[in-house]
PDB file of N, CA and C in Angstrom:
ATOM      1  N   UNK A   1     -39.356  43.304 -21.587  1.00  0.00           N
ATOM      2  CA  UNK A   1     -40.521  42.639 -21.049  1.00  0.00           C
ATOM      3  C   UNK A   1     -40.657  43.044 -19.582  1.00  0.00           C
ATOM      4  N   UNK A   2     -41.854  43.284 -19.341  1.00  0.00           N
ATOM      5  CA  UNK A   2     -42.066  43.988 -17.888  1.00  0.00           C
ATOM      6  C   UNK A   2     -42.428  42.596 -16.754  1.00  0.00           C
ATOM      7  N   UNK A   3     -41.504  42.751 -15.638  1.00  0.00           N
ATOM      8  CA  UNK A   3     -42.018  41.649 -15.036  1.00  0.00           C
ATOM      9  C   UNK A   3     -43.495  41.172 -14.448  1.00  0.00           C
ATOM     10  N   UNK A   4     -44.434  41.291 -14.761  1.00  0.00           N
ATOM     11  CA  UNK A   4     -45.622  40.866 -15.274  1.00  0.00           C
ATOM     12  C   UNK A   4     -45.844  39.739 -16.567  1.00  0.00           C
ATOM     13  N   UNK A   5     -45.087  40.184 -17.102  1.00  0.00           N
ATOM     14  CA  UNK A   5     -45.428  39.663 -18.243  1.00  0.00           C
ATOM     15  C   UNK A   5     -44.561  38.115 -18.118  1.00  0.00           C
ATOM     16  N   UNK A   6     -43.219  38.183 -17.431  1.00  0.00           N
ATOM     17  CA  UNK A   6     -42.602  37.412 -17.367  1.00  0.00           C
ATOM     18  C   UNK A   6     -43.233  36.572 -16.129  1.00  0.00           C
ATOM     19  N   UNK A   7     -43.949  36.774 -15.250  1.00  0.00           N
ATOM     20  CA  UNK A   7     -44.469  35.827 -14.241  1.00  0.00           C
ATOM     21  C   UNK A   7     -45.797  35.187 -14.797  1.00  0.00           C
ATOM     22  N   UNK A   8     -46.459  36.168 -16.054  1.00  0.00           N
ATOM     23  CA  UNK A   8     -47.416  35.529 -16.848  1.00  0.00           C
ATOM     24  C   UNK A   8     -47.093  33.903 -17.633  1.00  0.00           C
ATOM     25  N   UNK A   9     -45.656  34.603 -17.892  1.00  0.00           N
ATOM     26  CA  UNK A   9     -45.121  33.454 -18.901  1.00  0.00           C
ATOM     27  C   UNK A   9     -45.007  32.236 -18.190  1.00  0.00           C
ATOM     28  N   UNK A  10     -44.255  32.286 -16.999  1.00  0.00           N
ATOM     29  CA  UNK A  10     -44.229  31.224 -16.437  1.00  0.00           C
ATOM     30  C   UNK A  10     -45.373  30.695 -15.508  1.00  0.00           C
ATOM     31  N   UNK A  11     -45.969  31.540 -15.231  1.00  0.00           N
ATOM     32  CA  UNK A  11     -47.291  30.689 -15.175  1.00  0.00           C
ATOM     33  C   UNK A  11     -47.915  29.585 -15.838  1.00  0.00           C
ATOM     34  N   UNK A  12     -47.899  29.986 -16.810  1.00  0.00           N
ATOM     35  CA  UNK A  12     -48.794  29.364 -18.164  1.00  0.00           C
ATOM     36  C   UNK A  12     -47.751  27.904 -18.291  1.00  0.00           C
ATOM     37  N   UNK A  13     -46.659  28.040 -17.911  1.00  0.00           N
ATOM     38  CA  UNK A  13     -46.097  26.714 -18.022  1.00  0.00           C
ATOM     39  C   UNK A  13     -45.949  26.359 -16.772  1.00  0.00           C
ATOM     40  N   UNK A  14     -46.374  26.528 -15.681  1.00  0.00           N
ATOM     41  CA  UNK A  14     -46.692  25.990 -14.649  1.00  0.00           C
ATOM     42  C   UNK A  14     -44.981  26.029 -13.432  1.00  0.00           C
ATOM     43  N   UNK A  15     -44.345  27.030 -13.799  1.00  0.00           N
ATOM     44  CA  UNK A  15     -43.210  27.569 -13.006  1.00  0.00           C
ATOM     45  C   UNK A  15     -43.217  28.404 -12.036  1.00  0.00           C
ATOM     46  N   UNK A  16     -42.111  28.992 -11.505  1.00  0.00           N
ATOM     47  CA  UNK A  16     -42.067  30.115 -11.095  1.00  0.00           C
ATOM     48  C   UNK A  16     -40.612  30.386 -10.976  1.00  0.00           C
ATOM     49  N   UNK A  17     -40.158  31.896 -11.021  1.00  0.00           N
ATOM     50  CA  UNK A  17     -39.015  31.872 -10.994  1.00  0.00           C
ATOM     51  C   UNK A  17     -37.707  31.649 -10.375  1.00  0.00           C
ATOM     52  N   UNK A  18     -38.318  31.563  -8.917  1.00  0.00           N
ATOM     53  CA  UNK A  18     -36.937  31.243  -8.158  1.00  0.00           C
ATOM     54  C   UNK A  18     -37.163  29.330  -8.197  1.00  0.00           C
ATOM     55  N   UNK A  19     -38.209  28.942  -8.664  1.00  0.00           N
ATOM     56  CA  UNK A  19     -37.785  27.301  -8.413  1.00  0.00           C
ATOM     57  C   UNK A  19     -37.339  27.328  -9.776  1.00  0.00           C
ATOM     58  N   UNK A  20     -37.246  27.954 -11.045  1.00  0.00           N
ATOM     59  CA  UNK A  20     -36.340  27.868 -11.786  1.00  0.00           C
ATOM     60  C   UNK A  20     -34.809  27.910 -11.798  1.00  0.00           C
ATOM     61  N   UNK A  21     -34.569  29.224 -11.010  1.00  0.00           N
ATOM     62  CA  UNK A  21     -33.137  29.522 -10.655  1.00  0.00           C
ATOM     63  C   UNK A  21     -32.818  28.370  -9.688  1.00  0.00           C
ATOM     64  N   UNK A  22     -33.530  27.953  -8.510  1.00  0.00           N
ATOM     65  CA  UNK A  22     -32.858  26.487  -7.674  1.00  0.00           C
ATOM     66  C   UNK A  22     -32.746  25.774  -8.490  1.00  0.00           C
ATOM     67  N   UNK A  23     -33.331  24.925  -9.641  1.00  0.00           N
ATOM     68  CA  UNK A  23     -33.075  24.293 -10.412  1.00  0.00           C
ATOM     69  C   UNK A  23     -31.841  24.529 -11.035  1.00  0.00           C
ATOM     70  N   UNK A  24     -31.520  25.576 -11.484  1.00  0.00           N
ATOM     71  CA  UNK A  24     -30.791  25.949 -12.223  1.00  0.00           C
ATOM     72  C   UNK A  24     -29.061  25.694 -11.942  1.00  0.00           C
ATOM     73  N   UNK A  25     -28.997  26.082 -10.319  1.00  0.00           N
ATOM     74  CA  UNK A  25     -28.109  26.342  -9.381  1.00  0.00           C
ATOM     75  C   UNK A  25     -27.928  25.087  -9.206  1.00  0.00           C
ATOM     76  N   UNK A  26     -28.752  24.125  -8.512  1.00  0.00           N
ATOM     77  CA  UNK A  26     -28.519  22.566  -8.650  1.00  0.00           C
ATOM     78  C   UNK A  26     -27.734  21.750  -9.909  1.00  0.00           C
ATOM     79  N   UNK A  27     -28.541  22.276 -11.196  1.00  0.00           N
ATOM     80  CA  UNK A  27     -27.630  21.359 -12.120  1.00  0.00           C
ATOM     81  C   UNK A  27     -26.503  21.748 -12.307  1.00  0.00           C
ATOM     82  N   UNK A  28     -26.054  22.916 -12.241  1.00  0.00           N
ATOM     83  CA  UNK A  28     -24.340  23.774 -11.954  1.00  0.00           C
ATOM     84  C   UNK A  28     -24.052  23.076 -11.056  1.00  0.00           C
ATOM     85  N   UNK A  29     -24.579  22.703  -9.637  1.00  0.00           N
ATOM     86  CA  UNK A  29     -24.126  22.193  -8.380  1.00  0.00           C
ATOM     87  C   UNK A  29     -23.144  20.662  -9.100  1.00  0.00           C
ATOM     88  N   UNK A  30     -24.280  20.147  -9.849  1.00  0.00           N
ATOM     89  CA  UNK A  30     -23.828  18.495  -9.988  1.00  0.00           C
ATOM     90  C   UNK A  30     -23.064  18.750 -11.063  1.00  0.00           C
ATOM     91  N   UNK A  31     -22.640  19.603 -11.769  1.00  0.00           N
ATOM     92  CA  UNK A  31     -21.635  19.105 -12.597  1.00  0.00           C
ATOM     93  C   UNK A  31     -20.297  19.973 -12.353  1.00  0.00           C
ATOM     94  N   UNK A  32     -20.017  20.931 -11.423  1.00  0.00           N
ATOM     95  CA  UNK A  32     -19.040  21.489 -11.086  1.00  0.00           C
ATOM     96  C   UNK A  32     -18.310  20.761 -10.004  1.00  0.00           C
ATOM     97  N   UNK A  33     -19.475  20.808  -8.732  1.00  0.00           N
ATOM     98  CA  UNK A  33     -18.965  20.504  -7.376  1.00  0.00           C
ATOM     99  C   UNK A  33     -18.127  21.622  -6.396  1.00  0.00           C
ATOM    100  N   UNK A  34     -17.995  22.591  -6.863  1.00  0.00           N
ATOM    101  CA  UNK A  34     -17.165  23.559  -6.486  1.00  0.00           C
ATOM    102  C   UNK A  34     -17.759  24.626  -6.225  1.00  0.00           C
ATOM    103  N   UNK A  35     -17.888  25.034  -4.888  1.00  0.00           N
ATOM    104  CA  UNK A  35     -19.014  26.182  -4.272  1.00  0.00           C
ATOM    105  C   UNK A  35     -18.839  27.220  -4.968  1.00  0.00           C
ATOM    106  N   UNK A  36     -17.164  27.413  -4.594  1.00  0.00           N
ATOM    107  CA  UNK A  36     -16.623  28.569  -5.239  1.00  0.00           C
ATOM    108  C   UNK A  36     -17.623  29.199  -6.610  1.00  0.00           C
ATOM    109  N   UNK A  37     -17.277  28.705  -7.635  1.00  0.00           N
ATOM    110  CA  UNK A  37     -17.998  28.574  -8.902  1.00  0.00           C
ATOM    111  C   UNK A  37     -19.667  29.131  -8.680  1.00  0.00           C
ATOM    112  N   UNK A  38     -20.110  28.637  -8.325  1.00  0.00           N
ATOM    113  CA  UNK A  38     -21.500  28.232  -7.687  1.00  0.00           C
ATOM    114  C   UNK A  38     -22.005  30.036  -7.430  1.00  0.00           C
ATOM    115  N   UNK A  39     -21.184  30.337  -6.297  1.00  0.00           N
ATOM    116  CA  UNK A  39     -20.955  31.465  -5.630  1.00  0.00           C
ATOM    117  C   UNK A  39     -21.273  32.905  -6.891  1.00  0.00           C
ATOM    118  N   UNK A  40     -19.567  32.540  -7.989  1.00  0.00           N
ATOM    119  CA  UNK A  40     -19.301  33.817  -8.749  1.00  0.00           C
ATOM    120  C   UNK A  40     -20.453  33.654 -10.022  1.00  0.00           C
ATOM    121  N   UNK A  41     -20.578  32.489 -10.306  1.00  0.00           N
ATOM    122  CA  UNK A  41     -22.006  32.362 -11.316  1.00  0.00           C
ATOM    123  C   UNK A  41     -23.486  33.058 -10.586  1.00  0.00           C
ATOM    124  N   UNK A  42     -23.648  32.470  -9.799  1.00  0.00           N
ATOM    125  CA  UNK A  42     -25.403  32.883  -8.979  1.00  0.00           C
ATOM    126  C   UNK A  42     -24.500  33.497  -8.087  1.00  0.00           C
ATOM    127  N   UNK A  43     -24.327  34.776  -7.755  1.00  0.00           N
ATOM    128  CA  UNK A  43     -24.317  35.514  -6.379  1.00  0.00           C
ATOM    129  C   UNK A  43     -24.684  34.952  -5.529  1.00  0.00           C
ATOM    130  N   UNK A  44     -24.498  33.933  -5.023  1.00  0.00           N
ATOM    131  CA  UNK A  44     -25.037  33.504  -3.611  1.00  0.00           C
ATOM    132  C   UNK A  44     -24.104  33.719  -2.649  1.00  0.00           C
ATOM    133  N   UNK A  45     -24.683  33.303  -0.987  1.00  0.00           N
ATOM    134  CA  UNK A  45     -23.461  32.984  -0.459  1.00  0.00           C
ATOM    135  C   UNK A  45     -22.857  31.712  -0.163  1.00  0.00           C
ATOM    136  N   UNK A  46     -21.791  31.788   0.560  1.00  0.00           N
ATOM    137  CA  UNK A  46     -20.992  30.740   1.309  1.00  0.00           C
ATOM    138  C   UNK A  46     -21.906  29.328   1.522  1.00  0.00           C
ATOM    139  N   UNK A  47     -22.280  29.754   2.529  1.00  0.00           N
ATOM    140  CA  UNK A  47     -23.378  28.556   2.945  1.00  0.00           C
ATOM    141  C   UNK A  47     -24.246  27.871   2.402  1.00  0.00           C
ATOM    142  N   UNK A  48     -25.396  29.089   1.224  1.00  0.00           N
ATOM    143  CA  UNK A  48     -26.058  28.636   0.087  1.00  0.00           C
ATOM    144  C   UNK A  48     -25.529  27.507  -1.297  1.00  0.00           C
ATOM    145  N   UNK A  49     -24.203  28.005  -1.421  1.00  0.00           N
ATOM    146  CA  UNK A  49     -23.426  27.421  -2.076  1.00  0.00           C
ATOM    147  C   UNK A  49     -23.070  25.887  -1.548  1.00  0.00           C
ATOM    148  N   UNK A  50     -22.010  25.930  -0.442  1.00  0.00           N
ATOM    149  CA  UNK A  50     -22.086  24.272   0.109  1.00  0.00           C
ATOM    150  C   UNK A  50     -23.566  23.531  -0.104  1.00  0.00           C
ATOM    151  N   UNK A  51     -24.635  24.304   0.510  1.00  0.00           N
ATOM    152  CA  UNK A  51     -25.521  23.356   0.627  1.00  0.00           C
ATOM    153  C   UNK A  51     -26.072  22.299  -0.471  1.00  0.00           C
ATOM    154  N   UNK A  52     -26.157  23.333  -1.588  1.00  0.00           N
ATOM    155  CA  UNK A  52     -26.288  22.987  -3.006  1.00  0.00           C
ATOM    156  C   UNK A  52     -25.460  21.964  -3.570  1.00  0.00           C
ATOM    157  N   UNK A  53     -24.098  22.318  -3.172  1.00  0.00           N
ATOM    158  CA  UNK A  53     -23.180  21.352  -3.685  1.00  0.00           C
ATOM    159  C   UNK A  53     -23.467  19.718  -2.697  1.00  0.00           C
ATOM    160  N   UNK A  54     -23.609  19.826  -1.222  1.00  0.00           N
ATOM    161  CA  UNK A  54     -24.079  18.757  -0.567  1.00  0.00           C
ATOM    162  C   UNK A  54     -25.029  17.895  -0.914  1.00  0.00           C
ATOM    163  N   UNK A  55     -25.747  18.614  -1.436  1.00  0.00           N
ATOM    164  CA  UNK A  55     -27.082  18.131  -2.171  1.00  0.00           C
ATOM    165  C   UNK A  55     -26.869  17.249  -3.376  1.00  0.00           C
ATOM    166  N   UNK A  56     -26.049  17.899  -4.296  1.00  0.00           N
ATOM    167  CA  UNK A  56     -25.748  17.280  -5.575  1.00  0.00           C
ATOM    168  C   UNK A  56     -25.250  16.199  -5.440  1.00  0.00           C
ATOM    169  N   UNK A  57     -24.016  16.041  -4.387  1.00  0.00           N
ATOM    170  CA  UNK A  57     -22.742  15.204  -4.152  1.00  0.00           C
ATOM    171  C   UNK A  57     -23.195  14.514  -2.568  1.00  0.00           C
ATOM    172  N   UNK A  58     -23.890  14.149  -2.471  1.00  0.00           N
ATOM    173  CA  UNK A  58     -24.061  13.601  -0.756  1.00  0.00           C
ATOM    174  C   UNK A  58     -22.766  12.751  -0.822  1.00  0.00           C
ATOM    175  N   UNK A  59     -22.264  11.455  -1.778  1.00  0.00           N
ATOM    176  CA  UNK A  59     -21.411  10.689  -1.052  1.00  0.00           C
ATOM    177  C   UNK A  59     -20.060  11.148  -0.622  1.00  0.00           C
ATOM    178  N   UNK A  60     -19.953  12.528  -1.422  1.00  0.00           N
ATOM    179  CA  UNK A  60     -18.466  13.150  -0.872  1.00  0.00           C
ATOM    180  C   UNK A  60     -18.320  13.871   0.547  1.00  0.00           C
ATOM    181  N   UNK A  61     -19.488  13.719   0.658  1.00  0.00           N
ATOM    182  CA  UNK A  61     -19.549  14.340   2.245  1.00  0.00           C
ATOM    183  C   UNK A  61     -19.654  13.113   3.264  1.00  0.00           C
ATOM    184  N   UNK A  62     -19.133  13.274   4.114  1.00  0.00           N
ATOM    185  CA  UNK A  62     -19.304  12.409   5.378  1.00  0.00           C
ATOM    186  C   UNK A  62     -19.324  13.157   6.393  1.00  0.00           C
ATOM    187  N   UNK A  63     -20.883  12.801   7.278  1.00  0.00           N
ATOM    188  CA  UNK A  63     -20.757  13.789   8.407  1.00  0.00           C
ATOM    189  C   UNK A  63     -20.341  13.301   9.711  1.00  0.00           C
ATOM    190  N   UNK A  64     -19.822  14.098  10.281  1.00  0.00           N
ATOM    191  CA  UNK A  64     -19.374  14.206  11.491  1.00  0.00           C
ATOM    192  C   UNK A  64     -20.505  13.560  13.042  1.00  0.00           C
ATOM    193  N   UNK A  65     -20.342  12.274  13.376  1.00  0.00           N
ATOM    194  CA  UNK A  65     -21.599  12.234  14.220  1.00  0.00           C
ATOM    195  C   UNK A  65     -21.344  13.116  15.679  1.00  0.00           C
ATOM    196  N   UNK A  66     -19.749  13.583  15.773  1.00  0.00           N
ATOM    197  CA  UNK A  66     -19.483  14.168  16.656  1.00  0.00           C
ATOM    198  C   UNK A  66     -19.806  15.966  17.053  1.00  0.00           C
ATOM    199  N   UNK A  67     -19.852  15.995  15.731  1.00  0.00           N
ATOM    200  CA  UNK A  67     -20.398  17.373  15.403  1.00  0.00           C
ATOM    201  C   UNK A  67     -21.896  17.866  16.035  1.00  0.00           C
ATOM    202  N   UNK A  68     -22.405  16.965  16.083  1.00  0.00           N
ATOM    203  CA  UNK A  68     -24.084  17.502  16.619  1.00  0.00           C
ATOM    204  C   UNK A  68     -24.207  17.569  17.737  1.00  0.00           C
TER     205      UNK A  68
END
């Protein structure tokens, strides 16, 4: 399938593809928790990875008010 055809497709259902893949990456996020993972599944990086996982998991994070 030529990518045309595949941005057709998701059109028609009212998508697009990278808010598919964030989606995608998110629900991995919430049921792993582990960037690592995150990382070797979706090629992402480092940072992309935490964030995702922060996102999923806010109460395991506690931020730093000293940090800012």
């Amino acid at each position: 399938m030529s990518p045309y055809g595949l941005t057709a497709v998701f059109r028609r259902v009212g998508l697009s593809a990278s808010r598919l893949r964030a989606d995608r990456i998110y629900d991995e996020a919430t049921h792993t928790a582990d960037p690592v993972v995150l990382m070797k599944v979706f090629g992402i990086g480092v940072g992309t990875a935490v964030r995702y996982v922060r996102a999923a998991h806010p109460t395991r994070f506690h931020l730093d008010p000293v940090a800012d």
